[in-house]
C-alpha atoms as a PDB file:
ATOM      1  CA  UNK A   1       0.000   0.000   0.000  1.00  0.00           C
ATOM      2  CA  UNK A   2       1.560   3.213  -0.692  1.00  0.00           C
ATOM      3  CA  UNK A   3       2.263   5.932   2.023  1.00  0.00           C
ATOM      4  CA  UNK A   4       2.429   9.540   1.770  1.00  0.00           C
ATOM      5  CA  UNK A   5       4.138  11.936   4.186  1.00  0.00           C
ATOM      6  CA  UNK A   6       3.542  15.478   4.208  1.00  0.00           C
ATOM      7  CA  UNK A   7       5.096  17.923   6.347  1.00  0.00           C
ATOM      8  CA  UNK A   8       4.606  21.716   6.734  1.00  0.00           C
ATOM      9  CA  UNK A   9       8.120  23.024   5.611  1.00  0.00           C
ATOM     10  CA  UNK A  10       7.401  26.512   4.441  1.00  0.00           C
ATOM     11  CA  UNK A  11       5.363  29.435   6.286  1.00  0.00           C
ATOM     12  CA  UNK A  12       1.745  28.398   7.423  1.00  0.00           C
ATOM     13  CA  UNK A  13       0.613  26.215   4.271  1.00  0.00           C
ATOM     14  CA  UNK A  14       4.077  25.232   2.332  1.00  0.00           C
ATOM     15  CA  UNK A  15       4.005  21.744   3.101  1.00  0.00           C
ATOM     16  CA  UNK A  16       6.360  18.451   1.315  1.00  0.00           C
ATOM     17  CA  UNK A  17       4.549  15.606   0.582  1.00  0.00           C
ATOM     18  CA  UNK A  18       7.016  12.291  -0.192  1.00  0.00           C
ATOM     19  CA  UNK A  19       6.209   9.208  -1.404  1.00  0.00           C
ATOM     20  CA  UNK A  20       7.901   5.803  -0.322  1.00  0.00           C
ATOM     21  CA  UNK A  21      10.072   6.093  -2.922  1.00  0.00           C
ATOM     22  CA  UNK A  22      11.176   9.681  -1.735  1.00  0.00           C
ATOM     23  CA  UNK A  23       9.908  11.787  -4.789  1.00  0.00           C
ATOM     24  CA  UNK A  24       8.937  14.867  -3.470  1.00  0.00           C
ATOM     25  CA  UNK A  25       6.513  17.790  -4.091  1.00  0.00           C
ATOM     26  CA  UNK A  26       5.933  21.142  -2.869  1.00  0.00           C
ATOM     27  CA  UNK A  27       2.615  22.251  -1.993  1.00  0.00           C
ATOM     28  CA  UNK A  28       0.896  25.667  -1.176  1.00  0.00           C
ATOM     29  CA  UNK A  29      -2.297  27.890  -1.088  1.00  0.00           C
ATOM     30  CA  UNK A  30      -2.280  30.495  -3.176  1.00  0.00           C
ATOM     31  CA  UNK A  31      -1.357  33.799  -1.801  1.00  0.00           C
ATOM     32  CA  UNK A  32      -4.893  34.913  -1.819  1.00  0.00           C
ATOM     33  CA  UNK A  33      -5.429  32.554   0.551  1.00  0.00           C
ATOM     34  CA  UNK A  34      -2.404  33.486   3.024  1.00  0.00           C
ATOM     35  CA  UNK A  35      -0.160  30.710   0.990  1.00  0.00           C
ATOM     36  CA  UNK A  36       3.670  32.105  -0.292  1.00  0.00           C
ATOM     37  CA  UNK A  37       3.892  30.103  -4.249  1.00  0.00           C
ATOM     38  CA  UNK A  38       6.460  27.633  -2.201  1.00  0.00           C
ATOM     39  CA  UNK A  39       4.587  24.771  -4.398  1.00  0.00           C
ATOM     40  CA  UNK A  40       1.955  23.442  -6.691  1.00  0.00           C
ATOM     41  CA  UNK A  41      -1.945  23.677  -5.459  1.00  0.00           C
ATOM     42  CA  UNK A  42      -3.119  20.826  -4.101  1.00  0.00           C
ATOM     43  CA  UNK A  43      -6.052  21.176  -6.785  1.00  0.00           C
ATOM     44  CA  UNK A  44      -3.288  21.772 -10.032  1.00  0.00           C
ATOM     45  CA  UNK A  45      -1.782  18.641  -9.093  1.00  0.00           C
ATOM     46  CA  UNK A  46      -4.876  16.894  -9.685  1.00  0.00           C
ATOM     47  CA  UNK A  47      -4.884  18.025 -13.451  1.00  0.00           C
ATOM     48  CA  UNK A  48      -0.733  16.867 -13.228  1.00  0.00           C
ATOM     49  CA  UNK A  49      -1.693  13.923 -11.718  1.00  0.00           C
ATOM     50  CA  UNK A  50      -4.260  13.378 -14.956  1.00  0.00           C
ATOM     51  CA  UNK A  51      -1.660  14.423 -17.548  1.00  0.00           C
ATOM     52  CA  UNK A  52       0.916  11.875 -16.438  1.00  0.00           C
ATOM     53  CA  UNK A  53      -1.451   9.156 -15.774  1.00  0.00           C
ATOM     54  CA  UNK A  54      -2.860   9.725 -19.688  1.00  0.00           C
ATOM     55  CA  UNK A  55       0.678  10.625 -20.719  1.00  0.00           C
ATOM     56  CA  UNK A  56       1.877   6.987 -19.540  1.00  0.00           C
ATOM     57  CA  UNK A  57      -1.179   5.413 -21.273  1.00  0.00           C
ATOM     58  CA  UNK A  58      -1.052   6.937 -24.431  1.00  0.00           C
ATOM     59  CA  UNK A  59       2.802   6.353 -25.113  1.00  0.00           C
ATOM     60  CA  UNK A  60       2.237   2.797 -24.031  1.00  0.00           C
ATOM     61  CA  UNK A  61      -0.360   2.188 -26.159  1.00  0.00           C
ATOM     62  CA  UNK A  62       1.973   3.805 -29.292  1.00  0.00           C
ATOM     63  CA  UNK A  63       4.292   1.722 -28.844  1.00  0.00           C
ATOM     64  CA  UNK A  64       2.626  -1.644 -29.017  1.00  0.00           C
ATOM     65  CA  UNK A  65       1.692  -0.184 -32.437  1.00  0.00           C
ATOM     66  CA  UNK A  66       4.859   0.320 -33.390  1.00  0.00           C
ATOM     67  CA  UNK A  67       4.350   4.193 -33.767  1.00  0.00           C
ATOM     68  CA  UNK A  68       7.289   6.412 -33.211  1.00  0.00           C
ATOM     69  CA  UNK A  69       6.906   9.117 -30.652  1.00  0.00           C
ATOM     70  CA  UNK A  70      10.007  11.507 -30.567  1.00  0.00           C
ATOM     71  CA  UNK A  71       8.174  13.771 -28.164  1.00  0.00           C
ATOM     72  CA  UNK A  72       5.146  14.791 -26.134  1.00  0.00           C
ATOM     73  CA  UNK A  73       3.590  17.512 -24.753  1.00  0.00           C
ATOM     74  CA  UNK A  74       0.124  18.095 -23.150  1.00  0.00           C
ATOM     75  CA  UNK A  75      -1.877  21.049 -22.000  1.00  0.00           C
ATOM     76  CA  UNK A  76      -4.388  20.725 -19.704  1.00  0.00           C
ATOM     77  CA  UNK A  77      -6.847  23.659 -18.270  1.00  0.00           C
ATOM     78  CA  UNK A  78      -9.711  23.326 -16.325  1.00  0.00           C
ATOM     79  CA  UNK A  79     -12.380  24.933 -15.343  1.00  0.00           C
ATOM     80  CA  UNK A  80     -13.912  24.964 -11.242  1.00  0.00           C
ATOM     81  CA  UNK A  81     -17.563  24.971  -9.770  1.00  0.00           C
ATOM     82  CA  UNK A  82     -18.149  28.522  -8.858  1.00  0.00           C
ATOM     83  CA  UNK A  83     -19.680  29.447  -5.387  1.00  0.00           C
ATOM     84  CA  UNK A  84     -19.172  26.313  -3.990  1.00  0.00           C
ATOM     85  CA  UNK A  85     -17.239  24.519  -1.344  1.00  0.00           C
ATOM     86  CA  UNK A  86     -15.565  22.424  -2.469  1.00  0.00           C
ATOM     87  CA  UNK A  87     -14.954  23.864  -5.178  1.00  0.00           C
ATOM     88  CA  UNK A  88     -14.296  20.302  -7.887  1.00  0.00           C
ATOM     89  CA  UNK A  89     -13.151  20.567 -11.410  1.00  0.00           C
ATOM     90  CA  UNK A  90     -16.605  20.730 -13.137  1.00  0.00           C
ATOM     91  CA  UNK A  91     -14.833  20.911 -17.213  1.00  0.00           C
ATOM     92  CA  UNK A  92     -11.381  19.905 -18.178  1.00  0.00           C
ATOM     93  CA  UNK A  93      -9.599  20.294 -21.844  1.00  0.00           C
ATOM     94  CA  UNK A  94      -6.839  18.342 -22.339  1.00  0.00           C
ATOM     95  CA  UNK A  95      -4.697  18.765 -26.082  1.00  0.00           C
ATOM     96  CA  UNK A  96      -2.160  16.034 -27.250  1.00  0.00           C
ATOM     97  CA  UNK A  97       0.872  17.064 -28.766  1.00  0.00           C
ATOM     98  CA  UNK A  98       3.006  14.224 -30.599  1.00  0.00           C
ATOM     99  CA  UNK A  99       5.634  14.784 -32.259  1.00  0.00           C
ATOM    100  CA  UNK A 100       7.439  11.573 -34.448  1.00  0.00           C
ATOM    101  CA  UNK A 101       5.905   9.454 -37.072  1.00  0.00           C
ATOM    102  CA  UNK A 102       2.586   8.432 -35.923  1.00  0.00           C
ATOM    103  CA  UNK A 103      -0.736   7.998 -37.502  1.00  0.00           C
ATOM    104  CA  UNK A 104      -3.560  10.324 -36.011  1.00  0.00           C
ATOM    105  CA  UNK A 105      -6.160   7.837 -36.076  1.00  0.00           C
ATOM    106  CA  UNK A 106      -3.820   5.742 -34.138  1.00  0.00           C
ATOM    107  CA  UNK A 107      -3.377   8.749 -31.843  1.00  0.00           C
ATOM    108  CA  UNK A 108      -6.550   9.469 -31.311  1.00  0.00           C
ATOM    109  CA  UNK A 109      -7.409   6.085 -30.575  1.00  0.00           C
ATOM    110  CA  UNK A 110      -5.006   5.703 -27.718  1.00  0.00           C
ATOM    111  CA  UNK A 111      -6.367   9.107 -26.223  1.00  0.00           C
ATOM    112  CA  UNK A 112      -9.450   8.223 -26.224  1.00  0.00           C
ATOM    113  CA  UNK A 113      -8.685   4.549 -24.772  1.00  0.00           C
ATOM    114  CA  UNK A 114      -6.862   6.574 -22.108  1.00  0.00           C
ATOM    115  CA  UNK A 115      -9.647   9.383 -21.116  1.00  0.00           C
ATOM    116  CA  UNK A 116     -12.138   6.804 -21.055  1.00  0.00           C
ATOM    117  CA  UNK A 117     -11.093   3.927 -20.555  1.00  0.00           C
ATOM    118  CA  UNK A 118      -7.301   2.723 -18.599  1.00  0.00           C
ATOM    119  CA  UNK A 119      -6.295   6.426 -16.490  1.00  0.00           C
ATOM    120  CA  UNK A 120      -7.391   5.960 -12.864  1.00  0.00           C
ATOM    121  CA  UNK A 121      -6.956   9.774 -12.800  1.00  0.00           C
ATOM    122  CA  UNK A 122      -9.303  10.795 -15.199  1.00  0.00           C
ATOM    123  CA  UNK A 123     -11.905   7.753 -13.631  1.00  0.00           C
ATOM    124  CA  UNK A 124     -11.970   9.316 -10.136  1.00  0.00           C
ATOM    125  CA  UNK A 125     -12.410  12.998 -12.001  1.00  0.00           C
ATOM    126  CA  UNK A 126     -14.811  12.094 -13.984  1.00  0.00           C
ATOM    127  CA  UNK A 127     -16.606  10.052 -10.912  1.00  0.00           C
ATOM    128  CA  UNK A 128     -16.376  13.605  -8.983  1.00  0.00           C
ATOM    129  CA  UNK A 129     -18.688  14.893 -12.161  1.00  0.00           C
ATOM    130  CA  UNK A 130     -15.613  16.178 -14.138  1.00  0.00           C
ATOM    131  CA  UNK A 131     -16.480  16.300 -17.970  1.00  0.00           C
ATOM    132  CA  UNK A 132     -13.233  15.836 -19.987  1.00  0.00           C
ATOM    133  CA  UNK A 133     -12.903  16.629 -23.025  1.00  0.00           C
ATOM    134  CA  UNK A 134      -9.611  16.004 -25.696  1.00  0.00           C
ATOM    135  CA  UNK A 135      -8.172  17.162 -28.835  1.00  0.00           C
ATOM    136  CA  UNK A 136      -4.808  15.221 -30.396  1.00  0.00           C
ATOM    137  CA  UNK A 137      -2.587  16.968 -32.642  1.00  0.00           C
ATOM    138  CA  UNK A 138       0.444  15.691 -34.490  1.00  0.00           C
ATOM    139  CA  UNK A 139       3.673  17.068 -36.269  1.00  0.00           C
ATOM    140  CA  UNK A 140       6.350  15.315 -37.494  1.00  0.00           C
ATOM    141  CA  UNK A 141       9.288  14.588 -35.872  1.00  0.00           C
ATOM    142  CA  UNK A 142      11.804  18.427 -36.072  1.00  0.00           C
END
């Protein structure tokens, strides 16, 4: 089972979080909220948290069909409930950027067998009443 630590290490809400692994991350409010930018917002690292997770999926998935990826980017934005506490990710808009020789279809297949089907992440958003939504573009390789 994996364990978490998290410490307060920076002013009243900079806190560490490690993993059993030691990886670390930084957290913080945001200074609206009497945080100090020390780290990521607990609620940003959700959306992180879904980029990797589909990140890891779709390359995975590329690879068992043989299609080349060179590089990868993805952004991700999302939009909150307004007025509400807690305040959940109510929309989220994710873009795929490959770069390599790879067929779109192919592409857009694995992103969509990701976001719906194999990323944990995006299952627990979407189970909060996230609605995600995804667009795949590819370039060739520079």
């Amino acid at each position: 089972m994996p364990t978490i630590q998290l410490s307060r290490v920076h002013g009243d809400f900079g806190f560490a979080a490690t993993d059993e692994n030691g990886h670390t991350v930084n957290m913080d409010s945001s200074p609206e909220s009497g945080g100090q930018n020390y780290g990521v917002r607990p609620m940003q690292m959700l959306l992180m948290g879904l980029g990797g997770c589909s990140a890891i999926d779709v390359i995975a998935i590329l690879k068992k069909q043989r299609q080349e990826v060179k590089d990868y980017k993805m952004i991700i934005n999302g939009q909150r409930e307004a007025g509400k506490e807690p305040s959940l990710w109510k929309e989220i808009n994710i873009e795929f950027h490959l770069y390599g020789d790879i067929d779109l279809d192919k592409a857009k297949k694995a992103a969509e067998l990701s976001v719906n089907k194999y990323c944990s992440v995006g299952a627990t958003l979407n189970k909060a009443g996230a609605e995600i939504k995804w667009q795949v573009f590819v370039y060739p390789a520079a």
